[in-house]
N, C-alpha and C. Protein backbone atom coordinates (compact mmCIF):
# COMPACT_ATOMS: atom_id res chain seq x y z
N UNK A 1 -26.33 6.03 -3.53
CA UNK A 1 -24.91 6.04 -3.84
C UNK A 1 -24.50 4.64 -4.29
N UNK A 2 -23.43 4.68 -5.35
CA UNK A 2 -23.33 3.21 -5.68
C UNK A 2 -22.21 2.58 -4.78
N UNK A 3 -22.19 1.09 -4.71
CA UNK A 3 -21.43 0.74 -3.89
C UNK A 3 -20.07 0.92 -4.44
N UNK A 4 -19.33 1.07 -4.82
CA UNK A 4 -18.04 1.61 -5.28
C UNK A 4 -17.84 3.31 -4.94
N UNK A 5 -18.76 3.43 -5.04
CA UNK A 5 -18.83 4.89 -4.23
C UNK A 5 -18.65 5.31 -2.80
N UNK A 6 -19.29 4.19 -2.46
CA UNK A 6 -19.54 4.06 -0.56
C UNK A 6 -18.45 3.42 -0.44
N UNK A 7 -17.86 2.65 -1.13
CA UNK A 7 -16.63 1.67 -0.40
C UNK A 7 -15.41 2.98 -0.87
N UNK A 8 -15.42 3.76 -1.82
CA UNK A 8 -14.06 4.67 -1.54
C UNK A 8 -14.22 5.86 -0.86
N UNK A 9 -15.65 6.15 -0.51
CA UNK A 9 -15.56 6.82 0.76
C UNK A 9 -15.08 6.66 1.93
N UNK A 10 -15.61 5.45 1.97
CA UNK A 10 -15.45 4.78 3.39
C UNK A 10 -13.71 4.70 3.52
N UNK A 11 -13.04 4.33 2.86
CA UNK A 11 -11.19 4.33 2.71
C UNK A 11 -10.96 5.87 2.12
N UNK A 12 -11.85 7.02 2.13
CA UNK A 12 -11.20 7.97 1.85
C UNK A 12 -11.24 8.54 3.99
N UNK A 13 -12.38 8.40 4.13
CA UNK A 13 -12.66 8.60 5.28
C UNK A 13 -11.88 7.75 6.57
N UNK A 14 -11.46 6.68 6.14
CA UNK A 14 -10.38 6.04 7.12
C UNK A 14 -9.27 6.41 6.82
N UNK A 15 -8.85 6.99 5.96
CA UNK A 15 -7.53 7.37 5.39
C UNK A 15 -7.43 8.83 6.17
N UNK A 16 -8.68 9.45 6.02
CA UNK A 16 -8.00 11.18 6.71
C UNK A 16 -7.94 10.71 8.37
N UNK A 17 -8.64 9.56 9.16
CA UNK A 17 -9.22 9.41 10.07
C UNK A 17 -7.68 8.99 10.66
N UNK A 18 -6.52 8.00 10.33
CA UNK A 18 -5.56 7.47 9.96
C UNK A 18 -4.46 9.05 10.49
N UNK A 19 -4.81 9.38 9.36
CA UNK A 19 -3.86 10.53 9.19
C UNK A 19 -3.85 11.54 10.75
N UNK A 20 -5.20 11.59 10.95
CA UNK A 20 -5.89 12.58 11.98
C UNK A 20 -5.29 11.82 13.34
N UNK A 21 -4.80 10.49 13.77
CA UNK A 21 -4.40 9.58 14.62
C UNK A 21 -2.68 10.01 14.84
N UNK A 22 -2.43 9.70 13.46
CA UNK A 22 -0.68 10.25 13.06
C UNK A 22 -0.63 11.23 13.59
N UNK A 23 -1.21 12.48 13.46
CA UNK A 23 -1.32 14.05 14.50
C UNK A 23 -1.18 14.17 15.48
N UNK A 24 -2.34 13.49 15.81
CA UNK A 24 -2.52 13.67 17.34
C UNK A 24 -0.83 13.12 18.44
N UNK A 25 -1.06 11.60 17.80
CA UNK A 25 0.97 11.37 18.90
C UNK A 25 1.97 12.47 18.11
N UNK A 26 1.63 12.85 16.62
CA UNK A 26 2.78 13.60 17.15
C UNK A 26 2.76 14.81 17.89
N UNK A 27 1.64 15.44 18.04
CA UNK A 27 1.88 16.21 19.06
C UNK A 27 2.02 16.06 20.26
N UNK A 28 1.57 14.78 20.46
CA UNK A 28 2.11 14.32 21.60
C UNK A 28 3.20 14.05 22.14
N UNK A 29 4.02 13.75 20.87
CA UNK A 29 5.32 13.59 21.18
C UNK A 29 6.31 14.92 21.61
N UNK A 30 6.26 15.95 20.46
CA UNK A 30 6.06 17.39 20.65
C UNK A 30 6.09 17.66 21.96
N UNK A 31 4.88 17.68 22.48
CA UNK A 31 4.14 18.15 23.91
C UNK A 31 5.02 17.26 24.78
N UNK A 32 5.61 16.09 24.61
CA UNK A 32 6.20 15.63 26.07
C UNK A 32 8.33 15.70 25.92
N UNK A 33 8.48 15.57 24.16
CA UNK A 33 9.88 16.30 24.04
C UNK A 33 10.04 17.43 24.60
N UNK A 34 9.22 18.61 24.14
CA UNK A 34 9.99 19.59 24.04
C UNK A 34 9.00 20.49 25.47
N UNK A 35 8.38 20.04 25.85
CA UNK A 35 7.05 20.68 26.73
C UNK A 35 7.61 20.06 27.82
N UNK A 36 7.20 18.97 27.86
CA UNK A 36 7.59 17.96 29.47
C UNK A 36 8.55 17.72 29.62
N UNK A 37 9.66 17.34 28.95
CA UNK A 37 10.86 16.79 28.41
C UNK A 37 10.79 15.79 29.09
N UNK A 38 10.19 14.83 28.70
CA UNK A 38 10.57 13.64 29.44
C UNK A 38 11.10 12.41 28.69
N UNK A 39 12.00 13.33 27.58
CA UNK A 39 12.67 11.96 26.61
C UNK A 39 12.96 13.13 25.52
N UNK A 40 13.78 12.42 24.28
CA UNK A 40 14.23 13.13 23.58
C UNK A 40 14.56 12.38 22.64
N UNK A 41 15.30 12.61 21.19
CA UNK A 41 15.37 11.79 20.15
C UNK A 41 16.64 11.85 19.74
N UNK A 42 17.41 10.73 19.55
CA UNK A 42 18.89 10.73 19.36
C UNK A 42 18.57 10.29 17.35
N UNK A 43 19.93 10.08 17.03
CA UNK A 43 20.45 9.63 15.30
C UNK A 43 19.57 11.35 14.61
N UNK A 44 19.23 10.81 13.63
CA UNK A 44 18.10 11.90 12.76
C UNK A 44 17.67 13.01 13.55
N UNK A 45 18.24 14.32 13.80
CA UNK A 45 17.75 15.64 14.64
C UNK A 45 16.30 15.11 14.24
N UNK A 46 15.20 15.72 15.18
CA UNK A 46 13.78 16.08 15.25
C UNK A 46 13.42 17.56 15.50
N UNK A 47 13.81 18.49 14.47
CA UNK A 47 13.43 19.71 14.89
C UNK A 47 12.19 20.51 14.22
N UNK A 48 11.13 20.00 13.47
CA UNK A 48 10.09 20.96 13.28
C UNK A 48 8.90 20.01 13.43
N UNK A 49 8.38 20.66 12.89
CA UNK A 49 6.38 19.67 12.63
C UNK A 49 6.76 18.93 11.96
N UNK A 50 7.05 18.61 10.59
CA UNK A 50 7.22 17.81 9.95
C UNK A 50 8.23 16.25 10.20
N UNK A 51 8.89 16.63 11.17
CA UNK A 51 10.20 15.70 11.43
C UNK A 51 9.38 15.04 12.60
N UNK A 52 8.40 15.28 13.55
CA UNK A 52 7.16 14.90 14.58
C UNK A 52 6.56 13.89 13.89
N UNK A 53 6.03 14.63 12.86
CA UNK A 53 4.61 14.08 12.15
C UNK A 53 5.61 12.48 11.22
N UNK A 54 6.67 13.09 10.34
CA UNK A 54 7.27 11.97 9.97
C UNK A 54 7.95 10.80 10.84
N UNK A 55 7.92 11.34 12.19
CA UNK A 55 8.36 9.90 13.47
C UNK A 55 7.15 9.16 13.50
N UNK A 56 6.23 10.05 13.73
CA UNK A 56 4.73 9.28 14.29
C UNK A 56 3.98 8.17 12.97
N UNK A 57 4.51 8.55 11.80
CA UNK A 57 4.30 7.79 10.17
C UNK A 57 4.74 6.72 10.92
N UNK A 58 5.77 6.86 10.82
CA UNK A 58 6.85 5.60 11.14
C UNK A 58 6.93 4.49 11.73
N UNK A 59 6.07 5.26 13.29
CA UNK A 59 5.61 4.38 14.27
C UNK A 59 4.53 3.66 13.90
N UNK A 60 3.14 4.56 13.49
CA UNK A 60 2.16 3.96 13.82
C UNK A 60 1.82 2.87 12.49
N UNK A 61 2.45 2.81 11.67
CA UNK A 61 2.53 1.96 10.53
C UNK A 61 3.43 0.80 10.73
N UNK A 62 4.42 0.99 11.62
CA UNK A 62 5.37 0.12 12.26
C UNK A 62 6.18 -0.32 11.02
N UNK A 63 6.45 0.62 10.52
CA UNK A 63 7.74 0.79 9.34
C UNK A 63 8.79 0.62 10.07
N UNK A 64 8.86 1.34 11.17
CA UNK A 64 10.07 1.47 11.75
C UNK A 64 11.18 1.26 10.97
N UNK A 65 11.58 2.45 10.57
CA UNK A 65 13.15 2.72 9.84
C UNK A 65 14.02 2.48 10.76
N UNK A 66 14.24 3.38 11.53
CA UNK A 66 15.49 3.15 13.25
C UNK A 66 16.46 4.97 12.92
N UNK A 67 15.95 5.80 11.81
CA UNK A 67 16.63 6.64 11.70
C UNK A 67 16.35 7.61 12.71
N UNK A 68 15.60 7.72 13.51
CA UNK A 68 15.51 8.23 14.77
C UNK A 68 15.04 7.38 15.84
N UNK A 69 15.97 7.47 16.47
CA UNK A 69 15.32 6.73 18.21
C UNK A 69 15.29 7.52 19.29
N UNK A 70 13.80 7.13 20.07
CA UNK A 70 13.56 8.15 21.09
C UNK A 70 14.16 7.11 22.64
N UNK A 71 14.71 8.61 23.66
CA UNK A 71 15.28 7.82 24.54
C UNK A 71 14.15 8.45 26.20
N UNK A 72 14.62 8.08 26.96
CA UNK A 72 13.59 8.15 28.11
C UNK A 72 12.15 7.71 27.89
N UNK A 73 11.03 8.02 28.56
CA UNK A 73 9.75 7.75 28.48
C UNK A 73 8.94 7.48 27.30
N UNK A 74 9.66 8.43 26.33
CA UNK A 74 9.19 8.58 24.93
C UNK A 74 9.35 7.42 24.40
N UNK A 75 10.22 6.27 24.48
CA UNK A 75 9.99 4.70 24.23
C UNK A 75 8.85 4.29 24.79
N UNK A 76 8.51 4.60 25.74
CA UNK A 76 6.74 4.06 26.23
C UNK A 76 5.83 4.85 25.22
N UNK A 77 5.69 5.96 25.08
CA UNK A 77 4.65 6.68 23.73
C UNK A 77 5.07 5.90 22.58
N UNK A 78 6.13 5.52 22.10
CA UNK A 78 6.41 4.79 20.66
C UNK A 78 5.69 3.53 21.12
N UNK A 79 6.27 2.74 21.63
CA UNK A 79 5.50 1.46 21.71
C UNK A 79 3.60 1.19 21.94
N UNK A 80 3.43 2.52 22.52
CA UNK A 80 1.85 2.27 22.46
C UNK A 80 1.24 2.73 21.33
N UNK A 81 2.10 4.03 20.51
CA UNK A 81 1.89 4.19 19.27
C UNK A 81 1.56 3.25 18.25
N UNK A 82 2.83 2.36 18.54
CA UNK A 82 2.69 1.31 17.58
C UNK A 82 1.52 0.23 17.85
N UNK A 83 1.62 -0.32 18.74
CA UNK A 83 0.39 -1.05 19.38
C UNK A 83 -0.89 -0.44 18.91
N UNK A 84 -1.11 0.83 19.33
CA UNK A 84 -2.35 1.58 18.78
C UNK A 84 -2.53 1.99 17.35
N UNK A 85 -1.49 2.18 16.54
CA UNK A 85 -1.57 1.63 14.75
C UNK A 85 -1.74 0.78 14.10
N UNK A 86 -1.18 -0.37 14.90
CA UNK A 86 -1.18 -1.87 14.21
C UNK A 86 -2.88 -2.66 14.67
N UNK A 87 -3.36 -2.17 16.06
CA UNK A 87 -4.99 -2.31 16.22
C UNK A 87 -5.66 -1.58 15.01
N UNK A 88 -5.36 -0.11 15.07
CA UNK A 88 -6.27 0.34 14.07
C UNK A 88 -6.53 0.28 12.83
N UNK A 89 -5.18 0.12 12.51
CA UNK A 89 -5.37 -0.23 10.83
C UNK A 89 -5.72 -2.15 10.76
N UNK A 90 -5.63 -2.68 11.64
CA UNK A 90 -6.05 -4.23 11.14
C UNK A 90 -7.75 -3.94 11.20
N UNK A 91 -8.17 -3.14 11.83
CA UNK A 91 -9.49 -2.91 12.61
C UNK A 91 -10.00 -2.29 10.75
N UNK A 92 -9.44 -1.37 10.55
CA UNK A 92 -9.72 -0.79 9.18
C UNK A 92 -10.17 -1.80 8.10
N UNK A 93 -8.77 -2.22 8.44
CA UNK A 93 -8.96 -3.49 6.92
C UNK A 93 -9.89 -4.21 7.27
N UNK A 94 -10.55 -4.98 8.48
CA UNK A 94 -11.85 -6.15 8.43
C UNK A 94 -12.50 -5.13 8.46
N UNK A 95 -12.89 -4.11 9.04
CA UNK A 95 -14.18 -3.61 8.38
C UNK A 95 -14.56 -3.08 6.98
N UNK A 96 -13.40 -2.95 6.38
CA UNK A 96 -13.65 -2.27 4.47
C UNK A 96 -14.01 -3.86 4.18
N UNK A 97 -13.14 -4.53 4.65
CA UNK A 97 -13.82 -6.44 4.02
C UNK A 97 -15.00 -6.28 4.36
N UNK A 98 -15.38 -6.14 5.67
CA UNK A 98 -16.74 -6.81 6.35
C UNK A 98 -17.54 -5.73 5.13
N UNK A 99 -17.64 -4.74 4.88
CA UNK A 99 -18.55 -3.48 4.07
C UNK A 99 -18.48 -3.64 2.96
N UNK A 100 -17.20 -4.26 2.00
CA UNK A 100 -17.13 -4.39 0.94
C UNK A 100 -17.96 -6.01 0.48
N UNK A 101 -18.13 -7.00 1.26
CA UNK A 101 -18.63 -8.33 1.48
C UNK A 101 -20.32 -8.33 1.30
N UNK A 102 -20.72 -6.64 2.36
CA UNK A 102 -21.62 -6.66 2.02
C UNK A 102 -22.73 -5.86 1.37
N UNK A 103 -21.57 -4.88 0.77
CA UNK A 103 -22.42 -4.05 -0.34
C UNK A 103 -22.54 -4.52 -2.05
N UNK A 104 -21.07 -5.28 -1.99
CA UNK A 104 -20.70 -6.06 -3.50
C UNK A 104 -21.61 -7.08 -3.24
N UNK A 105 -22.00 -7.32 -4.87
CA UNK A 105 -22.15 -8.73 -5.06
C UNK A 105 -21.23 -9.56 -5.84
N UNK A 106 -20.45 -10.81 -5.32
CA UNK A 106 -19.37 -11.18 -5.55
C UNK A 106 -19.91 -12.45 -6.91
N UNK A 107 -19.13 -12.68 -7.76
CA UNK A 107 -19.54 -12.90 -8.77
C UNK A 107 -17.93 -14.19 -8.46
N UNK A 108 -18.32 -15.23 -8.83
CA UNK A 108 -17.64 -16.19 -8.34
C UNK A 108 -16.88 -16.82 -9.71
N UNK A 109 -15.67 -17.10 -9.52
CA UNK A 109 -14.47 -16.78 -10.31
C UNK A 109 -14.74 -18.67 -11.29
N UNK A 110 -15.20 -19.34 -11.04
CA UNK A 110 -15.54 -20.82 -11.71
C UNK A 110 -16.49 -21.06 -11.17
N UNK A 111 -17.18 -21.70 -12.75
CA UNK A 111 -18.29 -22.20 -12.89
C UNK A 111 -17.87 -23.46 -11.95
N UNK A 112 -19.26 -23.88 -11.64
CA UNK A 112 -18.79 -25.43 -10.77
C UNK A 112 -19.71 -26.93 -12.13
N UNK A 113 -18.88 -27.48 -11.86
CA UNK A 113 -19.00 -28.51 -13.10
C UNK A 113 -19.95 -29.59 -11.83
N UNK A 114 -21.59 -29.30 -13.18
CA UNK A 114 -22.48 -30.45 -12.40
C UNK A 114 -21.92 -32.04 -12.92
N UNK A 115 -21.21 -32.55 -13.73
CA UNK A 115 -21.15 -33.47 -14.31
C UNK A 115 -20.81 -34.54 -13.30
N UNK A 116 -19.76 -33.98 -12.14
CA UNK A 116 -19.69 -35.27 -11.17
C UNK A 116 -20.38 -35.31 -10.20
């Protein structure tokens, strides 16, 4: 496989992996709103899958808009959300560097002048 091949696998495969992370809290969130109730979401109603899945974007990218805020416990799931997005995706990016560093061969942007 060529290395341009392997390196957009590898970010196609962290990208669904990403996505597959986003899921999981929001069902978590889901599961402890509307299941446990142990918190709830004020501003922006939260009423289907999609309005879950678009909180948990939010968080784990640490966009944080503020158009929904969660109140009770569910501020402890956001904040570890976020904590646990902002590890994983920095974790993402040095390893596509560390893989891309060492499948490319980097071809160096100036000549170096022997003259001095």
């Amino acid at each position: 496989m060529r290395p341009s091949t392997r390196v957009l696998s590898i970010v196609t495969l962290l990208f669904i992996t990403h996505l597959f992370q986003i899921a999981l809290f929001a069902s978590g969130f889901w599961i402890a709103a509307e299941v446990l109730e142990i918190g709830s979401f004020e501003g922006e109603g939260v009423n289907d899958a999609l309005d879950y899945l678009y909180y948990s974007a939010v968080i784990y990218t640490s966009l944080g808009i503020g158009d929904i805020v969660p109140t009770g416990h569910l501020r402890f799931l956001t904040g570890v959300e976020a904590l646990n997005g902002l590890l994983l995706i920095a974790w993402s990016a040095s390893f596509l560097f560390a893989t891309m560093n060492r499948l490319w061969d980097w071809e160096p942007c100036v000549e170096q002048n022997d003259e001095q």
